[in-house]
C-alpha atoms as a PDB file:
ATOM      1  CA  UNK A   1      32.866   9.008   0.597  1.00  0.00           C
ATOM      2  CA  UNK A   2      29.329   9.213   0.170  1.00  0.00           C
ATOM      3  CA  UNK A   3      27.553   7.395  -2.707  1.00  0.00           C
ATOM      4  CA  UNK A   4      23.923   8.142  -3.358  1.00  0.00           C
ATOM      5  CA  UNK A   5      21.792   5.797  -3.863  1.00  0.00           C
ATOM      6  CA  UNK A   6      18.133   5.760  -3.620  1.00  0.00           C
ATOM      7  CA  UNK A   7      15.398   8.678  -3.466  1.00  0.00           C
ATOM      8  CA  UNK A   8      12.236   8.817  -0.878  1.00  0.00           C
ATOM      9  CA  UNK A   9      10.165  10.755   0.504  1.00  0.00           C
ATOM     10  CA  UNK A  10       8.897  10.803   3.954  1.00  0.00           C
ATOM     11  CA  UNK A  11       5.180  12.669   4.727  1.00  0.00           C
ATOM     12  CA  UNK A  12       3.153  12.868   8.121  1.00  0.00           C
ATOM     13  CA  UNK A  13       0.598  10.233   8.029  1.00  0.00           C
ATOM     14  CA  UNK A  14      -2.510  12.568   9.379  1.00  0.00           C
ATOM     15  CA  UNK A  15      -5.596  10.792  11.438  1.00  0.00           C
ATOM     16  CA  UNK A  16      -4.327   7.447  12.740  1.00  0.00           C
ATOM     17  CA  UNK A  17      -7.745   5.976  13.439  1.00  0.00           C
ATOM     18  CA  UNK A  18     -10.979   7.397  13.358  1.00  0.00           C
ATOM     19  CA  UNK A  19     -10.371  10.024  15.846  1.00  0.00           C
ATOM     20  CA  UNK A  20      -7.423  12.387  17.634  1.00  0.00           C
ATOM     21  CA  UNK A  21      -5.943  10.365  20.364  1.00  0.00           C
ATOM     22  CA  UNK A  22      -5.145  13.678  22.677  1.00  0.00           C
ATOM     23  CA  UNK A  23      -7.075  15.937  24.453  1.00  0.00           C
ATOM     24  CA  UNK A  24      -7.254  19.416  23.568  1.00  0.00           C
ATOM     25  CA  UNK A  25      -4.369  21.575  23.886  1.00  0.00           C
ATOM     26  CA  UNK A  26      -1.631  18.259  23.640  1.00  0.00           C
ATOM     27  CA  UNK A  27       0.220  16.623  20.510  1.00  0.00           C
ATOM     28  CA  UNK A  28       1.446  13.198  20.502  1.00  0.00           C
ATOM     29  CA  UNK A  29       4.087  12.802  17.795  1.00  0.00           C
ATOM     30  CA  UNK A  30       5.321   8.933  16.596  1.00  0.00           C
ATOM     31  CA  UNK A  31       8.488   9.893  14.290  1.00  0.00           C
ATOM     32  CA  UNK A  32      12.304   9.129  13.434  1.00  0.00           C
ATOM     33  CA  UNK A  33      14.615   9.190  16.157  1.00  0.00           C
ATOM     34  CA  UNK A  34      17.148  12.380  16.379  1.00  0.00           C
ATOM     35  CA  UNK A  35      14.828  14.306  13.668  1.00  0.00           C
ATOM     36  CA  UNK A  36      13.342  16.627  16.210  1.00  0.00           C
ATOM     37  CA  UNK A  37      15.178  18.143  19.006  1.00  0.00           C
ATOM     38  CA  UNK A  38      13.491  18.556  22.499  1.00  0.00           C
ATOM     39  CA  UNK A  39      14.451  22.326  22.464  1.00  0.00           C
ATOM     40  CA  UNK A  40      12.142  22.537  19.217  1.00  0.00           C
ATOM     41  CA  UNK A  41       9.310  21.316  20.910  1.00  0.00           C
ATOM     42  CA  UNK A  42       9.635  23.215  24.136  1.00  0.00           C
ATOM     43  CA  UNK A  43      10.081  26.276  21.549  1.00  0.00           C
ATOM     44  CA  UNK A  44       6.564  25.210  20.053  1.00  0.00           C
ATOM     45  CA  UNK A  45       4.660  24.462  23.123  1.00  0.00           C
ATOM     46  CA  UNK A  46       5.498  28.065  24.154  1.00  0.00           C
ATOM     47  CA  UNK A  47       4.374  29.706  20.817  1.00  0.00           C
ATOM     48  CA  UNK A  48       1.044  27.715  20.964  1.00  0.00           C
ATOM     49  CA  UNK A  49       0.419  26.764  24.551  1.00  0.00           C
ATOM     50  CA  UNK A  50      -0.198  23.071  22.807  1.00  0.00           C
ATOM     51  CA  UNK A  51       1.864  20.234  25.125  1.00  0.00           C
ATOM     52  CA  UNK A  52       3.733  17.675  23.023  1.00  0.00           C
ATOM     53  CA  UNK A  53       4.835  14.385  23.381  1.00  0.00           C
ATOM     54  CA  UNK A  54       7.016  12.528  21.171  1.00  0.00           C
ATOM     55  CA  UNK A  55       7.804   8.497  20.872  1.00  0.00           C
ATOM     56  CA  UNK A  56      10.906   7.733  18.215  1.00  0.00           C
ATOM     57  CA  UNK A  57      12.000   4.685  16.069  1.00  0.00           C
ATOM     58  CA  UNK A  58      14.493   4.107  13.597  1.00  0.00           C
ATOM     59  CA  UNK A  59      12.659   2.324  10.646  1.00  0.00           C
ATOM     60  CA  UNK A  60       9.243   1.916   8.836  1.00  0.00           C
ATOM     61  CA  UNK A  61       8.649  -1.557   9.777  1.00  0.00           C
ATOM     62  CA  UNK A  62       9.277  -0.727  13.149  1.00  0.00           C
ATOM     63  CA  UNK A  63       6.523   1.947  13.454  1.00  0.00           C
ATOM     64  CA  UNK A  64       4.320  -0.330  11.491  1.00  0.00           C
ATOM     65  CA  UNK A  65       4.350  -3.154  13.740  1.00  0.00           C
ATOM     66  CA  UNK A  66       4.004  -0.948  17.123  1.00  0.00           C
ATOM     67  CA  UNK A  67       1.182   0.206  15.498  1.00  0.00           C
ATOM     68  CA  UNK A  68      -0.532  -2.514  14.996  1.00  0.00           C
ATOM     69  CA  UNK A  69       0.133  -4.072  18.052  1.00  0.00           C
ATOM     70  CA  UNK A  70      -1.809  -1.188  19.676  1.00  0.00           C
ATOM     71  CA  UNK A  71       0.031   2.279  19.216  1.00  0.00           C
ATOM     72  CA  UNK A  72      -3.128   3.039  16.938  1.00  0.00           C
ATOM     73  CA  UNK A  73      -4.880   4.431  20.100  1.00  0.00           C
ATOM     74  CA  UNK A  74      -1.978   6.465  21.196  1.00  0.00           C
ATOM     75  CA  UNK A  75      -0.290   8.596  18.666  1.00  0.00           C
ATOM     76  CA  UNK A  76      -2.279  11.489  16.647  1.00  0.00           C
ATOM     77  CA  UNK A  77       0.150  11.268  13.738  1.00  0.00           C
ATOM     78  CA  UNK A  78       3.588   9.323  12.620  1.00  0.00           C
ATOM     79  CA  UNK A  79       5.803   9.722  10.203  1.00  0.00           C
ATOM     80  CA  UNK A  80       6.616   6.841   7.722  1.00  0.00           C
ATOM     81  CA  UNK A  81       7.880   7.012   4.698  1.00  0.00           C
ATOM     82  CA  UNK A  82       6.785   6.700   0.976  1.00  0.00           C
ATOM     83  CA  UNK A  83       5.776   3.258   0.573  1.00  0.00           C
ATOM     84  CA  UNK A  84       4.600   2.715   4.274  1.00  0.00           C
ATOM     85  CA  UNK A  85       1.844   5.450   3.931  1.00  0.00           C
ATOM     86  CA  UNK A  86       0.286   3.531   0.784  1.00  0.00           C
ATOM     87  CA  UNK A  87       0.697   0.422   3.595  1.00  0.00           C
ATOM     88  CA  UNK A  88      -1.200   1.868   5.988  1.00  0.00           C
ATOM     89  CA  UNK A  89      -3.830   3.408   3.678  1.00  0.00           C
ATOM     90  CA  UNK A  90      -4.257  -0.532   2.650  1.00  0.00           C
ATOM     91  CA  UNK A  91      -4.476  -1.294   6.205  1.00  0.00           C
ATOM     92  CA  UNK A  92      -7.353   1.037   6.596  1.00  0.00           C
ATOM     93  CA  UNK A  93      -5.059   2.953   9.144  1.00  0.00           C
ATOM     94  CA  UNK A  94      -5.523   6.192   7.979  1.00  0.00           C
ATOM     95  CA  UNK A  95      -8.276   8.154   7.860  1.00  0.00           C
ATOM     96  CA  UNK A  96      -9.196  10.330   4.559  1.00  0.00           C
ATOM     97  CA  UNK A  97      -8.601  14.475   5.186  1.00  0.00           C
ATOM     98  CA  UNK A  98     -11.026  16.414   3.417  1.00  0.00           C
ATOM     99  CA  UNK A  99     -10.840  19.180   1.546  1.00  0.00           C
ATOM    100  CA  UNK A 100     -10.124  22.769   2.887  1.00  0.00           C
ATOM    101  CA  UNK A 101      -8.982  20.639   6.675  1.00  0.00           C
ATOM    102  CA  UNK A 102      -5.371  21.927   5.699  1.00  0.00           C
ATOM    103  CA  UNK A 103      -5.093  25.223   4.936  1.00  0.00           C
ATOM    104  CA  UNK A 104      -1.382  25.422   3.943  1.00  0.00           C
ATOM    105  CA  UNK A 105      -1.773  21.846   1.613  1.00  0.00           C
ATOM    106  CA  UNK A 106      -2.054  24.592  -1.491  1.00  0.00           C
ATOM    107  CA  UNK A 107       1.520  25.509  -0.776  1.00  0.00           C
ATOM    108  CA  UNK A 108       3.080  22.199  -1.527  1.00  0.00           C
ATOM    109  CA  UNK A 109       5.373  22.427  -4.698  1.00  0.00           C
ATOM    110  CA  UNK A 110       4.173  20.636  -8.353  1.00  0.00           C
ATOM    111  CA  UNK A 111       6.765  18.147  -8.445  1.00  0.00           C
ATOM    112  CA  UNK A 112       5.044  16.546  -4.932  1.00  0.00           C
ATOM    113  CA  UNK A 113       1.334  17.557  -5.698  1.00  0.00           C
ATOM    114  CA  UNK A 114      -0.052  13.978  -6.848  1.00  0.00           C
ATOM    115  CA  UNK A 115       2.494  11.128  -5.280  1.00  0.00           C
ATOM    116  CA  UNK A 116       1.500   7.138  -6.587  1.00  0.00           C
ATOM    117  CA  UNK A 117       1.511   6.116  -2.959  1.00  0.00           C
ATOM    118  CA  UNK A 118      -1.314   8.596  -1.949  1.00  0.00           C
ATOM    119  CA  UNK A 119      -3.011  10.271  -5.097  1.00  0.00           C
ATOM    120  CA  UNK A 120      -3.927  14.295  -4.117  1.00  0.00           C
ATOM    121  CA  UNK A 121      -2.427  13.524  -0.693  1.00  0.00           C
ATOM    122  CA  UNK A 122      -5.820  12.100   0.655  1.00  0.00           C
ATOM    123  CA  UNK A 123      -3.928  10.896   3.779  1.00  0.00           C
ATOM    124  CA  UNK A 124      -1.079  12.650   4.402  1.00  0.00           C
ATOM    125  CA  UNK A 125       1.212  15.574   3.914  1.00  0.00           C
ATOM    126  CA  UNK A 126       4.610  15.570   2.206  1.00  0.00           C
ATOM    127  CA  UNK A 127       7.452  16.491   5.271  1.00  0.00           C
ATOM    128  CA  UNK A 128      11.176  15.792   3.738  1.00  0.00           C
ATOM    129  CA  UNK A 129      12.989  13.607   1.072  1.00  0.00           C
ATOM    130  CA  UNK A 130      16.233  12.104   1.321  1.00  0.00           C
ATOM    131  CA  UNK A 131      18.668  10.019   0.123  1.00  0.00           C
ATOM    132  CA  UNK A 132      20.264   6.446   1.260  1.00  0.00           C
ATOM    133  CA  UNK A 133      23.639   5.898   0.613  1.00  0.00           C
ATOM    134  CA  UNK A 134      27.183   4.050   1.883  1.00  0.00           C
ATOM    135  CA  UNK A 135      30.611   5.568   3.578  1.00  0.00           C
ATOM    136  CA  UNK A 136      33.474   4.069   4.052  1.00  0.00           C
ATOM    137  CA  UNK A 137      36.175   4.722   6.385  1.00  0.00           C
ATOM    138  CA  UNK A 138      39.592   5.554   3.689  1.00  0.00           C
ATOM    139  CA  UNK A 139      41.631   5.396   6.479  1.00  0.00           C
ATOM    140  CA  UNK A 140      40.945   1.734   6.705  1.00  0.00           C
ATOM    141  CA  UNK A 141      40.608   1.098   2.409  1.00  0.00           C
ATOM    142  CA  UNK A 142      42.168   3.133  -0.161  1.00  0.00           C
ATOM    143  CA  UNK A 143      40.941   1.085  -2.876  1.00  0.00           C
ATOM    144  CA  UNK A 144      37.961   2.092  -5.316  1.00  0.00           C
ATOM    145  CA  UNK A 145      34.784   2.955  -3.663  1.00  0.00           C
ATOM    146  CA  UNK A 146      32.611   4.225  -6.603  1.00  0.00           C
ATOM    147  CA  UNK A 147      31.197   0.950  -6.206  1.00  0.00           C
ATOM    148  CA  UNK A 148      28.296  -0.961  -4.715  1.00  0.00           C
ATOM    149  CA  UNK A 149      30.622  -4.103  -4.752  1.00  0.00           C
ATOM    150  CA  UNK A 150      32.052  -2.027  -1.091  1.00  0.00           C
ATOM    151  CA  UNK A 151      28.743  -3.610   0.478  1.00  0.00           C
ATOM    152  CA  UNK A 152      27.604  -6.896  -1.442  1.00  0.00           C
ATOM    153  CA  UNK A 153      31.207  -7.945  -2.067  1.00  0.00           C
ATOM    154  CA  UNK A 154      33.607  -6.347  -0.427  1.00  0.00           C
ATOM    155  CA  UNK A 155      37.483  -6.099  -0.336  1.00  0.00           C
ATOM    156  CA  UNK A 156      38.972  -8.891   2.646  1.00  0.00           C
ATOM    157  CA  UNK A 157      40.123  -5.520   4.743  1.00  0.00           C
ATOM    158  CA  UNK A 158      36.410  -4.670   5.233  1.00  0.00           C
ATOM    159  CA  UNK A 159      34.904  -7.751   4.954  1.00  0.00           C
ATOM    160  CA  UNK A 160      33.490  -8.342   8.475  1.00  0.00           C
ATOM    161  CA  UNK A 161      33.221  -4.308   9.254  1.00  0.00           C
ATOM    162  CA  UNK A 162      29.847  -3.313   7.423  1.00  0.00           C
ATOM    163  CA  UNK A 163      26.890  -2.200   9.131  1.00  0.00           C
ATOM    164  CA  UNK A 164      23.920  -2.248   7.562  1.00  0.00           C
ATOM    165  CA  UNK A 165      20.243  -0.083   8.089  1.00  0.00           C
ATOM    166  CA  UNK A 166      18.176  -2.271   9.812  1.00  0.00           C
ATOM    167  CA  UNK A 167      15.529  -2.373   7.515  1.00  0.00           C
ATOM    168  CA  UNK A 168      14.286  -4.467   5.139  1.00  0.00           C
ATOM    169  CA  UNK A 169      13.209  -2.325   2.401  1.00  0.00           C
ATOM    170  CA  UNK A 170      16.356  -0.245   2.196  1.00  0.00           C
ATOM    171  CA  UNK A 171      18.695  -3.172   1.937  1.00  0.00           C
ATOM    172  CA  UNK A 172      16.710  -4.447  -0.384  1.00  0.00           C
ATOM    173  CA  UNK A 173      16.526  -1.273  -2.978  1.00  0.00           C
ATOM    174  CA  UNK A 174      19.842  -1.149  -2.656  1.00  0.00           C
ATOM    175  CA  UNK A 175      20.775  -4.576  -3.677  1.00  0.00           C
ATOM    176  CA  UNK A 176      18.565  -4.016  -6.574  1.00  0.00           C
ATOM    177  CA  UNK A 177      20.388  -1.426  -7.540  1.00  0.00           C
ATOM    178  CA  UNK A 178      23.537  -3.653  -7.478  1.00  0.00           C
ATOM    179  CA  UNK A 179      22.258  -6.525  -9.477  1.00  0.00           C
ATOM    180  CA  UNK A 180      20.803  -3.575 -11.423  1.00  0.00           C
ATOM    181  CA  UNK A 181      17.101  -5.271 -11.347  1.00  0.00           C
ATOM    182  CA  UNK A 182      14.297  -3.003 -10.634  1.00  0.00           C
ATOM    183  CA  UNK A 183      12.983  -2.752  -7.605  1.00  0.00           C
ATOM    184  CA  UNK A 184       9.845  -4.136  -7.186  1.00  0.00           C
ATOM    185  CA  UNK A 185      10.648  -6.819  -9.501  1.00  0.00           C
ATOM    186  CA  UNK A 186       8.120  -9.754  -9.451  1.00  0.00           C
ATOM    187  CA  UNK A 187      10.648 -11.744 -11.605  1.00  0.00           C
ATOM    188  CA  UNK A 188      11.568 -15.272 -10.366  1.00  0.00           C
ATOM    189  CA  UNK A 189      14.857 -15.703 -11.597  1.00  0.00           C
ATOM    190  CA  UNK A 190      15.868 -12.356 -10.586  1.00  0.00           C
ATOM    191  CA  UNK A 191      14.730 -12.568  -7.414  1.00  0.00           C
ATOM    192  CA  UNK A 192      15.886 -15.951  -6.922  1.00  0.00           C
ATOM    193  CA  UNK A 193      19.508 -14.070  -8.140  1.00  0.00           C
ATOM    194  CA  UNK A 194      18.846 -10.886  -5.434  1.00  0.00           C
ATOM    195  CA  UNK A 195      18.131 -13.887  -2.938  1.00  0.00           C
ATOM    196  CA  UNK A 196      21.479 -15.816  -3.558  1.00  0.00           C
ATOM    197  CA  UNK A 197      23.496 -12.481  -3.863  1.00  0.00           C
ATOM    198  CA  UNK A 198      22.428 -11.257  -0.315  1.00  0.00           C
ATOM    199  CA  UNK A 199      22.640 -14.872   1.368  1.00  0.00           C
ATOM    200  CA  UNK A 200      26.229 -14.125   0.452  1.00  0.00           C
ATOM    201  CA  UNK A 201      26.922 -10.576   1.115  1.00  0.00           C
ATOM    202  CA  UNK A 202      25.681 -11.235   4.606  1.00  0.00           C
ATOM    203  CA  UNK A 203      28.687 -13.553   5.758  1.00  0.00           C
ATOM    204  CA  UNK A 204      30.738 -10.037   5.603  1.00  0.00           C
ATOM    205  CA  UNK A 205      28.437  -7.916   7.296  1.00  0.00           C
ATOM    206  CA  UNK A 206      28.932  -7.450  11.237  1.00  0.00           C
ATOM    207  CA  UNK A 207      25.554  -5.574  11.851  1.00  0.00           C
ATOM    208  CA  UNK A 208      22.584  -4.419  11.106  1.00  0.00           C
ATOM    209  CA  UNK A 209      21.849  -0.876  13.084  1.00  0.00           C
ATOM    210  CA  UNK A 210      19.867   1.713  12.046  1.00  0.00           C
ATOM    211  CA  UNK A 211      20.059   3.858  15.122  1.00  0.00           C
ATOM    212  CA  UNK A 212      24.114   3.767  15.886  1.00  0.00           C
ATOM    213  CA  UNK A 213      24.151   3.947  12.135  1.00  0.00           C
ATOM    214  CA  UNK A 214      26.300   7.131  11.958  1.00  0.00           C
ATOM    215  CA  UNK A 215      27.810   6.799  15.924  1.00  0.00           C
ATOM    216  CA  UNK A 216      29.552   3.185  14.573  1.00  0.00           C
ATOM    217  CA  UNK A 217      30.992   4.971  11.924  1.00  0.00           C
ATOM    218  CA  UNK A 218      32.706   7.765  13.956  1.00  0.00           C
ATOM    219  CA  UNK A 219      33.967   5.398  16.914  1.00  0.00           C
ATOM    220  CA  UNK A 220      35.392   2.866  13.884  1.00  0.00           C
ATOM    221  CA  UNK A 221      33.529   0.085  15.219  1.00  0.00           C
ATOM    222  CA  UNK A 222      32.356  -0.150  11.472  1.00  0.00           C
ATOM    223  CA  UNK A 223      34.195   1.133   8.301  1.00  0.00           C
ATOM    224  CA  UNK A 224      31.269   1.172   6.094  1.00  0.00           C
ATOM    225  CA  UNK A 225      27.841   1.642   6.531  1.00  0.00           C
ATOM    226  CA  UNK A 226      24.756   1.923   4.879  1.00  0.00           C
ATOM    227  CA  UNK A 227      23.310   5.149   5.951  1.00  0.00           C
ATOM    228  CA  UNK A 228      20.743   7.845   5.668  1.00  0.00           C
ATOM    229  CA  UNK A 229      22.143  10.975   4.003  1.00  0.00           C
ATOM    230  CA  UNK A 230      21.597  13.307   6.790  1.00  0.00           C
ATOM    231  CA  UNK A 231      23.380  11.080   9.452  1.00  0.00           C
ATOM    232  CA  UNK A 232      26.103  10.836   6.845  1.00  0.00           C
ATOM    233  CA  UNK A 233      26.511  14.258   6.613  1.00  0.00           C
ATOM    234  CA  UNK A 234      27.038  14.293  10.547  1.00  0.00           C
ATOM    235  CA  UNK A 235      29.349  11.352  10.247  1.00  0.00           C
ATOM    236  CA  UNK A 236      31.548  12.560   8.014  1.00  0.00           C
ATOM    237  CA  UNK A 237      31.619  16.235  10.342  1.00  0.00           C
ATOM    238  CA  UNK A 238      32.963  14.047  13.173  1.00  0.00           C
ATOM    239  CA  UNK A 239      35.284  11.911  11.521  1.00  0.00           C
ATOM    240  CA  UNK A 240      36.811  13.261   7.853  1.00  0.00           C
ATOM    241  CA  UNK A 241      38.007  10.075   7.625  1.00  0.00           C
END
């Protein structure tokens, strides 16, 4: 089963520093791990004659903190999502692009033309959006799992098999979304409520992968997981279950 439940968007952070990294005629590429496949590039490098090399990770705060421990001089773009590009703009890790620098930008659809993380797209360029969700493994529960309760209090037979995305954010939005508080909440009582909630959920959690997210779900290592819908697409391909 797949459960929706949170939106983002991820866009190609453009100019990381004050000038291209590469020399002419190469590409280096900081972005999510498995999103790009090698044949892709080789297909690309042929088209263009332009050389590309790609370094992966598997969450925002990842990227941000090999970034600023000195990946600034070494990548010509990344790939972080919403909230991390107004992060980095805060940073001053982003340069601004000008106007008429990208001649396709006129071709991005109304609904994405004016984002509240980066107003007019100053600093970056919308790429994909997606969804994080949960599965869960029915051959292991039967029960009801039109429920949130699956990760934050779960049934004893899965208590001790969850995996969780190793990141911060998205276990976070989605325990919001449990307590049904909003997201960014500055509250003190709810937050002192989101705190208490998690301190407990995490006793029945084995793990917290965002890599083997979907590969710990197919081997049954894990019979739910937090997961990213496009791995849980794939997931659910190798193991109906």
């Amino acid at each position: 089963m797949h459960i929706f439940a949170r939106t983002a968007a991820t866009a190609v952070a453009l100019a990381l520093g004050a000038t291209s990294v590469s020399a002419e005629g190469k590409l280096v590429i900081y972005h999510w791990f498995e999103y790009i496949p090698q044949e892709l590039l080789d297909k690309f490098t042929a088209e263009t004659g332009i050389e590309v090399t790609m370094d992966t990770y598997d969450s925002n705060e990842a990227m941000l903190a090999s970034l600023k421990a000195g990946g600034m001089g070494t990548y010509d773009v990344a790939v972080p999502g919403d909230y991390m590009v107004s992060i980095m703009i805060g940073e001053g890790m982003l340069d601004e692009v000008g106007d008429g620098e990208l001649k396709n930008k006129g071709n991005i659809a109304p609904e994405w033309a004016d984002p509240s993380f980066d107003p007019g797209w100053r600093h970056s360029i919308p790429y994909q959006w997606g969804s994080t969700s949960f599965m869960v493994d029915t051959a292991v529960y039967d029960g009801n799992i039109d429920t949130t309760d699956i990760l934050f209090d779960p049934p004893a037979e899965l208590s001790g098999k969850i995996n969780m995305l190793d990141s911060q954010g998205e276990v976070l939005a989605m325990a919001a979304l449990h307590l049904g508080i909003p997201q960014c909440s500055s509250d003190r009582d709810q937050l002192k409520a989101l705190n208490d909630m998690l301190q407990n959920a995490k006793t029945h959690w084995a793990s917290f992968n965002s890599d083997t997210a979907k590969e710990v779900l197919v081997s049954g290592d894990a019979a739910v997981g937090q997961i990213y819908d496009g791995f849980g697409a794939k997931a659910r391909a190798e193991r109906a279950s």
